[in-house]
N, C-alpha and C. Protein backbone atom coordinates (compact mmCIF):
# COMPACT_ATOMS: atom_id res chain seq x y z
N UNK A 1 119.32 109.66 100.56
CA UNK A 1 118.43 110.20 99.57
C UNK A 1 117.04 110.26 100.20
N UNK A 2 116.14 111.34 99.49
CA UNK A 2 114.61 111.18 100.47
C UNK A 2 113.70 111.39 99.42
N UNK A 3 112.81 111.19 99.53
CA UNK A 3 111.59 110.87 98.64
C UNK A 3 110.83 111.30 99.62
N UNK A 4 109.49 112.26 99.41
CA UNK A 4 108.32 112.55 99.70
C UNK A 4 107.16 111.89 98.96
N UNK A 5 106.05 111.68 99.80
CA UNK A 5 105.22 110.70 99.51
C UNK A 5 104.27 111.83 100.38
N UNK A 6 103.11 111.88 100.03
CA UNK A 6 101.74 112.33 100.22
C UNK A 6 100.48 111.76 99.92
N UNK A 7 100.16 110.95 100.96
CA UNK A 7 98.69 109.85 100.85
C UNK A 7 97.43 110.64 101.82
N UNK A 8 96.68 110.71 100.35
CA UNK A 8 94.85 110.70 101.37
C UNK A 8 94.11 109.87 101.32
N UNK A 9 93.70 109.65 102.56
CA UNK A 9 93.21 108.35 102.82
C UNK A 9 91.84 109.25 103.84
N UNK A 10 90.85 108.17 104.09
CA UNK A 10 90.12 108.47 105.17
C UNK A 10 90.01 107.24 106.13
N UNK A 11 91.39 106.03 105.72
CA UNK A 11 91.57 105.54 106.76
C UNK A 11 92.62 105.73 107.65
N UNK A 12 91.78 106.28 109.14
CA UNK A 12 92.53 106.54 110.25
C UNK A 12 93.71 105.81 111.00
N UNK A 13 93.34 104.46 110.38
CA UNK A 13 94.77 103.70 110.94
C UNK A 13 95.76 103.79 110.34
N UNK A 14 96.06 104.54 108.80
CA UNK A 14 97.23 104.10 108.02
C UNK A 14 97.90 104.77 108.86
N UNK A 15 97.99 106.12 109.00
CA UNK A 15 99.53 106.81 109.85
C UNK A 15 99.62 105.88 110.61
N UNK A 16 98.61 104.57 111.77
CA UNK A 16 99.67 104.08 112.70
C UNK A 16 100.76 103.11 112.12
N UNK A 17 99.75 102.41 111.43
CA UNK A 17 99.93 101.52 110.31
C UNK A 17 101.82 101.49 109.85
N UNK A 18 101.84 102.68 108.71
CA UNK A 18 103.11 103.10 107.99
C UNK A 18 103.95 103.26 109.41
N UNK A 19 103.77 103.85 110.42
CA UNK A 19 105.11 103.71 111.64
C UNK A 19 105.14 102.98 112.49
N UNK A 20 104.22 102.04 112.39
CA UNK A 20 104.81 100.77 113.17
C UNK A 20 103.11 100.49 114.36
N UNK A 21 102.80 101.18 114.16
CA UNK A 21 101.63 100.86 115.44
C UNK A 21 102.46 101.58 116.56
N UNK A 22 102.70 102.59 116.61
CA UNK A 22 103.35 103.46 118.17
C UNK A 22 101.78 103.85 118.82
N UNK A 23 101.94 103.79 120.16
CA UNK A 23 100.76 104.43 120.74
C UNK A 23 100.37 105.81 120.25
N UNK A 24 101.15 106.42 119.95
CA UNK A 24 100.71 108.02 119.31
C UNK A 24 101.68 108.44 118.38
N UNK A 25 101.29 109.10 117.54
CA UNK A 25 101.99 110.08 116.12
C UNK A 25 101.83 111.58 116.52
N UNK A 26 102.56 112.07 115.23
CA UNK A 26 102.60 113.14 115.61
C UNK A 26 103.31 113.99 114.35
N UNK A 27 103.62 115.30 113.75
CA UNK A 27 104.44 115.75 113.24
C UNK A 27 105.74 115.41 113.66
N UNK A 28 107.08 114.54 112.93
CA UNK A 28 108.22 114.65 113.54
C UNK A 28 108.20 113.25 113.93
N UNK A 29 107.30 112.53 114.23
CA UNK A 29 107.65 111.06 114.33
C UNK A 29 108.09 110.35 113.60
N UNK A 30 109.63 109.48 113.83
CA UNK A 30 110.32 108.67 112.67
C UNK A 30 110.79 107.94 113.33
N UNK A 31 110.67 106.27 112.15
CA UNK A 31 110.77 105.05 112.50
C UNK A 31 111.50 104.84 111.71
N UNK A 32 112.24 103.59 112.19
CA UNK A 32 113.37 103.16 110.97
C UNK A 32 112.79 101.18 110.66
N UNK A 33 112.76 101.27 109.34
CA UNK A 33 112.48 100.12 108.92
C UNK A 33 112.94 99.15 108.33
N UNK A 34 114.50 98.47 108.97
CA UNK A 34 115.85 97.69 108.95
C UNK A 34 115.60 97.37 107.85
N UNK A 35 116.94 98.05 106.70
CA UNK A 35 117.48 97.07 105.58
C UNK A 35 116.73 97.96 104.29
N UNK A 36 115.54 98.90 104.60
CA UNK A 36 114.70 99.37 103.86
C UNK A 36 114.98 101.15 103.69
N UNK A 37 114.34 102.06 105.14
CA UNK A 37 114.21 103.16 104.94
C UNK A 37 114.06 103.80 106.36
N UNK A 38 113.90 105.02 106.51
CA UNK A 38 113.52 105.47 107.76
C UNK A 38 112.23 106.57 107.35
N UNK A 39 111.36 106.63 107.92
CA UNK A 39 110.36 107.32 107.74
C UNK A 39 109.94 108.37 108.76
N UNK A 40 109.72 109.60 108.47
CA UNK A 40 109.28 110.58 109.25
C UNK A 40 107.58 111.23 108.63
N UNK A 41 107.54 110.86 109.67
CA UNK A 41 105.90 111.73 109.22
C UNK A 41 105.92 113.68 109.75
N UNK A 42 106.22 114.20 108.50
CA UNK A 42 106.39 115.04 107.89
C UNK A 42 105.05 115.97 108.95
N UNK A 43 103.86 115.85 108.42
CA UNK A 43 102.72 116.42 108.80
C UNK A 43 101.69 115.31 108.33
N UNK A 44 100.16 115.34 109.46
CA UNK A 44 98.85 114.64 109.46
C UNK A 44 98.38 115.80 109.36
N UNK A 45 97.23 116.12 108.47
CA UNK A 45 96.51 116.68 108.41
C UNK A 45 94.78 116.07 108.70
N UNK A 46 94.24 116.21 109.60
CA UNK A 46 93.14 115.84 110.03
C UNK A 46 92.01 116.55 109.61
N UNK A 47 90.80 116.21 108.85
CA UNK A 47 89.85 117.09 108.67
C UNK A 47 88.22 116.94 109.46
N UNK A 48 88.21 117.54 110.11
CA UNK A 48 86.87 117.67 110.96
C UNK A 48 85.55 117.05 109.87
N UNK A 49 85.46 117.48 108.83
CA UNK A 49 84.01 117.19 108.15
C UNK A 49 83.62 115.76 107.82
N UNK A 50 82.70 115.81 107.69
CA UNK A 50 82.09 113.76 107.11
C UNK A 50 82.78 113.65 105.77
N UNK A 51 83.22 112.52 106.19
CA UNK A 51 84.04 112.09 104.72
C UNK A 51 85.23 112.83 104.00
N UNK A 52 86.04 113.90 104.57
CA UNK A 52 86.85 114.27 104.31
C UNK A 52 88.11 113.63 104.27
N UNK A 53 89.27 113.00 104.04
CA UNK A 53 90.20 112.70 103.52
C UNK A 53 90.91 113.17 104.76
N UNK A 54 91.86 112.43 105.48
CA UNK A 54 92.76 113.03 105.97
C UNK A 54 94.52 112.86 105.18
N UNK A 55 95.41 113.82 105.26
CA UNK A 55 96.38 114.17 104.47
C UNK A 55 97.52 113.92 105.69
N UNK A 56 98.55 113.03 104.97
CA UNK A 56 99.80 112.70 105.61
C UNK A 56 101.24 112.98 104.32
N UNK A 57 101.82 113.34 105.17
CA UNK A 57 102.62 114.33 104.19
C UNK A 57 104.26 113.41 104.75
N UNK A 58 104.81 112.56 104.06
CA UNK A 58 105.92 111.42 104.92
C UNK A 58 107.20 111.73 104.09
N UNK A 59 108.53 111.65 104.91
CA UNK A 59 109.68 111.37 104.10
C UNK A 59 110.26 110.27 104.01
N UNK A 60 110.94 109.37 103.01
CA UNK A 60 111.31 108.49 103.04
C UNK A 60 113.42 109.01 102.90
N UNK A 61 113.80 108.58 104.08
CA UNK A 61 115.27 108.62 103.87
C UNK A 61 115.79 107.47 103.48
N UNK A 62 116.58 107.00 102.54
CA UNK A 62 116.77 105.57 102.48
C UNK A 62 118.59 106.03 101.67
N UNK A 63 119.53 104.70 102.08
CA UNK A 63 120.92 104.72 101.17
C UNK A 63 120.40 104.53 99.80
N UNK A 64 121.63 105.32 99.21
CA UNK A 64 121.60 105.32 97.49
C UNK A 64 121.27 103.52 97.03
N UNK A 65 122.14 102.69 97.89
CA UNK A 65 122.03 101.25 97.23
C UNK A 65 120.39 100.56 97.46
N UNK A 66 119.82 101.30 98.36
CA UNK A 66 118.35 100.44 98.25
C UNK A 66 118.09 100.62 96.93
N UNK A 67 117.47 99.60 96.51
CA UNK A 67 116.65 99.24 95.11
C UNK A 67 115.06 99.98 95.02
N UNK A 68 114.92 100.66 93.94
CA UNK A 68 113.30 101.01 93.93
C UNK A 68 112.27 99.87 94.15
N UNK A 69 112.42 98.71 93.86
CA UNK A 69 111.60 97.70 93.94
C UNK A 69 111.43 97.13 95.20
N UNK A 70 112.05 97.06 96.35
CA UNK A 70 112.18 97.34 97.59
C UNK A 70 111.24 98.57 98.13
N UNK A 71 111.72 99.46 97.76
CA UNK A 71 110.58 100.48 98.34
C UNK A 71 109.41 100.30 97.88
N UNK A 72 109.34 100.04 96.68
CA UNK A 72 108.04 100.09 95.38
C UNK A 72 106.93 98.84 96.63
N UNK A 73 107.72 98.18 96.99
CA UNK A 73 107.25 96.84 97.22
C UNK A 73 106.60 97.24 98.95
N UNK A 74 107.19 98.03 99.79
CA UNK A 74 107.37 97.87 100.59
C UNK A 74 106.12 99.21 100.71
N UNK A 75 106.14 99.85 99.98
CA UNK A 75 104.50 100.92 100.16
C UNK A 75 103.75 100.37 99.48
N UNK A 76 103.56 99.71 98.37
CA UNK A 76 102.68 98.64 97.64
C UNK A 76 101.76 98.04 98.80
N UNK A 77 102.37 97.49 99.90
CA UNK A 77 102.25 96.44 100.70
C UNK A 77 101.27 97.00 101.51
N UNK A 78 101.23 98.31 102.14
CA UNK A 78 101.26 99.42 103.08
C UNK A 78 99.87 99.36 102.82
N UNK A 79 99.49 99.87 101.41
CA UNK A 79 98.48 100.62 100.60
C UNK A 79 97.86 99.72 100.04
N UNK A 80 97.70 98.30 99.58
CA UNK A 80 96.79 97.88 98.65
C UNK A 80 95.98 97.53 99.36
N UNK A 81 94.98 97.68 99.13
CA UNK A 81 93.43 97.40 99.16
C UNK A 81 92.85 98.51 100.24
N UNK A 82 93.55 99.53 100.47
CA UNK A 82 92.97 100.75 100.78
C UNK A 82 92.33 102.03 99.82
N UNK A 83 92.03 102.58 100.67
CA UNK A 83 91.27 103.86 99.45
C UNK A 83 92.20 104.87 100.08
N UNK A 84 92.93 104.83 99.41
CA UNK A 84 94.39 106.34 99.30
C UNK A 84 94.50 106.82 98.03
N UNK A 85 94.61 108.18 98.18
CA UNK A 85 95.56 108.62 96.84
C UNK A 85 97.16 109.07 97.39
N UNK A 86 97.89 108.40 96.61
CA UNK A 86 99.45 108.17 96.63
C UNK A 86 99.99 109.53 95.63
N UNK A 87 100.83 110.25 96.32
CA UNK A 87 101.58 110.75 95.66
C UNK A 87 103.29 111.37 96.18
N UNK A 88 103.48 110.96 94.82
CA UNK A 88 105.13 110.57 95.17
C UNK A 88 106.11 111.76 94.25
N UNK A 89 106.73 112.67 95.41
CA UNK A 89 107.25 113.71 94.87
C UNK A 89 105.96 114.94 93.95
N UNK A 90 104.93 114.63 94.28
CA UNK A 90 104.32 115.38 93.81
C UNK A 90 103.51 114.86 92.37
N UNK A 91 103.72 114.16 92.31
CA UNK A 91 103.09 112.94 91.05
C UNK A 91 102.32 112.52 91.70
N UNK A 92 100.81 112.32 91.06
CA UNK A 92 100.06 111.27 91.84
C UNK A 92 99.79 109.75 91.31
N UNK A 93 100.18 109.02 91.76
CA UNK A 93 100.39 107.53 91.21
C UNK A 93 99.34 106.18 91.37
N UNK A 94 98.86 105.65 90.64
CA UNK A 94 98.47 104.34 90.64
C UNK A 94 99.05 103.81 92.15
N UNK A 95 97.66 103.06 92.69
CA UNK A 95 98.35 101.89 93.71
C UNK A 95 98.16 100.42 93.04
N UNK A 96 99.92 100.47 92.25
CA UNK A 96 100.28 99.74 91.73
C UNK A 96 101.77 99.47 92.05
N UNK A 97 102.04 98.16 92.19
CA UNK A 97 103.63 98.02 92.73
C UNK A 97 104.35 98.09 91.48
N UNK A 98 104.06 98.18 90.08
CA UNK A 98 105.03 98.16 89.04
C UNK A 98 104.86 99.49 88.60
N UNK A 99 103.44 100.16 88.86
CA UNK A 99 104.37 101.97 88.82
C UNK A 99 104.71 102.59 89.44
N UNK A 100 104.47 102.05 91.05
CA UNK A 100 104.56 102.80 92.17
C UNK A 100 106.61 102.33 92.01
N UNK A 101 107.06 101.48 91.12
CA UNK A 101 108.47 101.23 91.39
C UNK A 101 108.89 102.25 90.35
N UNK A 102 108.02 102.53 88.87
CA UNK A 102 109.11 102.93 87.61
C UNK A 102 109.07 104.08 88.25
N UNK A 103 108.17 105.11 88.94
CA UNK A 103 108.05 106.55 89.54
C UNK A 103 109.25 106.49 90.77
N UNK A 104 109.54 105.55 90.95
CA UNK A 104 110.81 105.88 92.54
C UNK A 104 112.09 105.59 91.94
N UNK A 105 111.74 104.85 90.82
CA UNK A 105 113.45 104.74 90.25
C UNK A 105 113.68 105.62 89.42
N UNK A 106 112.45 106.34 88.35
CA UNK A 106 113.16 107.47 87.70
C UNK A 106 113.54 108.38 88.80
N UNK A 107 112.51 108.66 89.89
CA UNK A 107 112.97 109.73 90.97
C UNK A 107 114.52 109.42 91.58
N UNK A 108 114.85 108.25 91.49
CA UNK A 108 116.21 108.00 91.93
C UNK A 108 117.13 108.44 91.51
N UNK A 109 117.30 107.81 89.66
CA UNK A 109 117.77 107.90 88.79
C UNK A 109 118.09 109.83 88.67
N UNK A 110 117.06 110.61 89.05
CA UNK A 110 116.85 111.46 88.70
C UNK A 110 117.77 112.86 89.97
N UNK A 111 117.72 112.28 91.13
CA UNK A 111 118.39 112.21 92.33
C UNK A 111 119.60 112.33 92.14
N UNK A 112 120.36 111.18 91.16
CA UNK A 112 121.94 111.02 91.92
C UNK A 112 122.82 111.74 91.77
């Protein structure tokens, strides 16, 4: 199953951050994160101007049996106490681990 997720942030470390700290990213780079998900970074969008937001556009592949609260938990983790906007399937969501979970399990639910 895959879930799209779309975070702007204007911090430059999250893309290394979300794939592990690799020396370089890229469109097409995917990590797998045992027991959880595999992640591909979809597209970075980089913006030249002061203070502009840069845009990461990620898929999450994960088995039907992972639990939303697992994932919920596991981008919760990623993201709190950053300045991102989260959006999941196209919803834009609270960085909150108890809605960032009810939004991935209806999307689940909604999935099977």
């Amino acid at each position: 199953m895959e879930i799209r997720l779309t975070i702007d942030t204007d911090d430059r470390r999250l893309a290394f951050d979300l794939m592990g700290n690799p020396n370089q990213i890229g469109s097409g780079t995917t990590v797998s994160i045992p027991g959880i998900c595999d992640i591909k970074l979809e597209s970075l969008f980089v913006r030249k101007a002061a203070g502009a937001p840069e845009t990461l556009e990620l898929i999450l592949n994960f088995a039907l049996g992972v639990a939303g609260g697992v994932l919920a938990n596991w981008i919760y983790s990623k993201l709190k106490g950053r300045r991102v906007t989260l959006r999941i399937e196209e919803q834009e969501v609270e960085i909150n681990e108890d809605k960032i979970k009810k939004v991935i399990s209806r999307i689940i639910e909604y999935k099977k």
